[in-house]
Protein backbone atom coordinates (compact mmCIF):
# COMPACT_ATOMS: atom_id res chain seq x y z
CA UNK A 1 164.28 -32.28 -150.95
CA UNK A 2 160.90 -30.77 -149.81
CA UNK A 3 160.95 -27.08 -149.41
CA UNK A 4 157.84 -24.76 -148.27
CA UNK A 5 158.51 -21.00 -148.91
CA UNK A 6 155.92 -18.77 -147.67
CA UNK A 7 155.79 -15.07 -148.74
CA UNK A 8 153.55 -12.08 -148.21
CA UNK A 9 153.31 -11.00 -144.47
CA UNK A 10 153.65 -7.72 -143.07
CA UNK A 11 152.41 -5.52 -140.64
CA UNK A 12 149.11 -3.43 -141.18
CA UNK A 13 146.51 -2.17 -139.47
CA UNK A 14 142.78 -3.18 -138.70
CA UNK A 15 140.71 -3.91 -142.05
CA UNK A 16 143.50 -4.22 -144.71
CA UNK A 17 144.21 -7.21 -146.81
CA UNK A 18 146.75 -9.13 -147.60
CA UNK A 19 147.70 -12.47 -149.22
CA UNK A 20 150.24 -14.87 -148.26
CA UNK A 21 151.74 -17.20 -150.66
CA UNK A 22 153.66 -20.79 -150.45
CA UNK A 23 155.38 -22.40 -153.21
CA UNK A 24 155.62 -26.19 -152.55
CA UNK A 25 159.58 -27.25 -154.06
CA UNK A 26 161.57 -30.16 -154.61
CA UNK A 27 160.90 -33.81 -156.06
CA UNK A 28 158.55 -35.10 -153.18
CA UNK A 29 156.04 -32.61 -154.82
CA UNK A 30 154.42 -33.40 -158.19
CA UNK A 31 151.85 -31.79 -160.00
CA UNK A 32 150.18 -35.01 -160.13
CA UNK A 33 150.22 -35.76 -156.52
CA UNK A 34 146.09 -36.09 -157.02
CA UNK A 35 146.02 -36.46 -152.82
CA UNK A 36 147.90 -33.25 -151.84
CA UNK A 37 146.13 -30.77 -150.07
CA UNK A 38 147.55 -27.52 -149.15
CA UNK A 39 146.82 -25.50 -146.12
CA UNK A 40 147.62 -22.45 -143.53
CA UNK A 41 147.97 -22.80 -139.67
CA UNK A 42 149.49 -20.14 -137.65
CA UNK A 43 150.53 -19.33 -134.04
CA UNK A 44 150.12 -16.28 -131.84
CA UNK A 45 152.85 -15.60 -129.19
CA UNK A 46 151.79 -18.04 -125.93
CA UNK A 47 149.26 -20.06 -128.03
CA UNK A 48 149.01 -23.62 -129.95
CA UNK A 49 149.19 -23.67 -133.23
CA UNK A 50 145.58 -23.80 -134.82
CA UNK A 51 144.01 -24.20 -138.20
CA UNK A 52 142.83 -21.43 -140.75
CA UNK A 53 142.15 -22.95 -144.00
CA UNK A 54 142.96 -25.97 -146.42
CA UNK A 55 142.09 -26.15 -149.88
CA UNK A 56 142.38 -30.00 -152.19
CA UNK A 57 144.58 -30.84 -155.18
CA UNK A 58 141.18 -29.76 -157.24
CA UNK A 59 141.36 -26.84 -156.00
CA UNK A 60 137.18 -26.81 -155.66
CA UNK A 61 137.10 -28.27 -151.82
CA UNK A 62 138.08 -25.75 -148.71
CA UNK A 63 137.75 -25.38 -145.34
CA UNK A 64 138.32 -22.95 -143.20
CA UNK A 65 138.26 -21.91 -139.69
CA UNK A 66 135.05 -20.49 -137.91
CA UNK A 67 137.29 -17.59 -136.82
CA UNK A 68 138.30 -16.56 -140.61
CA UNK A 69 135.01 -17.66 -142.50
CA UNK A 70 134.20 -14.71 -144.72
CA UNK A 71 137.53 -12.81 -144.51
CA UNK A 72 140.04 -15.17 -145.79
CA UNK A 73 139.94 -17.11 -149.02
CA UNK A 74 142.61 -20.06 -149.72
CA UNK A 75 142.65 -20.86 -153.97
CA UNK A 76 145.08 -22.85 -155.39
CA UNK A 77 146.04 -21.76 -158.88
CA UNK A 78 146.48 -24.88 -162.21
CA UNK A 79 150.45 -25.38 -161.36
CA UNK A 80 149.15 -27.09 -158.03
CA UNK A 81 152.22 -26.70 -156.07
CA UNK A 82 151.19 -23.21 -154.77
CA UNK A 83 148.21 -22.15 -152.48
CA UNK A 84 147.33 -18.11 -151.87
CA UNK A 85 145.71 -17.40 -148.60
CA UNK A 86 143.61 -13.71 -148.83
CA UNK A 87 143.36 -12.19 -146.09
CA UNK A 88 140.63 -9.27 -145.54
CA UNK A 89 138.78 -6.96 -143.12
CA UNK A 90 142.17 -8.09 -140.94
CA UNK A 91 141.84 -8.18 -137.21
CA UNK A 92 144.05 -8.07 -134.37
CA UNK A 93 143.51 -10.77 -133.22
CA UNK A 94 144.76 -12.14 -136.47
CA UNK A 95 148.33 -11.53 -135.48
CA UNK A 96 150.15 -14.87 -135.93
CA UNK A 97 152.73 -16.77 -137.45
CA UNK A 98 151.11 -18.38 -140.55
CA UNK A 99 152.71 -21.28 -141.40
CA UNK A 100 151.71 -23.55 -144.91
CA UNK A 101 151.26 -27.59 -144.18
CA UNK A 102 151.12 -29.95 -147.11
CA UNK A 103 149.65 -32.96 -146.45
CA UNK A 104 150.89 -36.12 -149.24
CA UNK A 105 151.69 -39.46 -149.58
CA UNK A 106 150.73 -39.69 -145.68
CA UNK A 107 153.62 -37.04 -144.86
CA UNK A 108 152.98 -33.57 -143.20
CA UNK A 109 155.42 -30.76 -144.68
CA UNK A 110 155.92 -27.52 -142.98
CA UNK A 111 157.19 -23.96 -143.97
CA UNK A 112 159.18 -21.54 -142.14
CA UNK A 113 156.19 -19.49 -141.86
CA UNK A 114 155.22 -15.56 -142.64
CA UNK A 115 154.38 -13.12 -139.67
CA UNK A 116 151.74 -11.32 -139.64
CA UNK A 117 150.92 -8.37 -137.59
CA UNK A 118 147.45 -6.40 -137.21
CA UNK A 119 147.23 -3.65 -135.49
CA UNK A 120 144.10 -1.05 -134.07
């Protein structure tokens, strides 16, 4: 079974850090999985659900948002099945629900998410 666990939210104020983890579980995921990309969305109370970042199986191509460029950093470390998301130089405006996606195999998997709340 395909599990998504997402950890490292919190609330903090204006221009801290943090990083938010997910740990992709369960026999659908494989190291090896060469087409799996992992990657954070998240969702502000009253809003759609938008993108922030995605990083490849490599772990060398990203993308990110043009609202987080510079301040957040997605790596993915050797195991593969894991995907950090650093968050700096926070905003409030960067209160959300941040959720992890895996895309593989054609099949979008989604996490119970990790709040996040900035405050001035």
């Amino acid at each position: 079974q395909a599990q998504l666990v997402e950890s490292g939210g919190g609330s903090v104020q204006a221009g801290d850090s943090l990083r938010l983890s997910c740990v992709a579980s369960g026999r659908t995921f494989s190291t090896f999985d060469y087409d799996m990309d992992m990657g954070w969305y998240r969702q502000a109370p009253g809003k759609e659900r938008e993108f922030v970042a995605r990083i490849d199986w490599s772990g060398v191509n990203t993308s990110y948002a043009e609202a987080v460029k510079g301040r957040l950093t997605i790596t993915r470390p050797n195991t593969k099945l894991t995907t950090y998301l650093r968050m700096s130089n926070l905003k409030p405006e960067d209160t959300a629900m941040y959720c992890c996606n895996v895309q593989n195999q054609g099949m979008d998997y989604w996490g119970q998410g990790t709040q996040v709340t900035v405050s001035s």
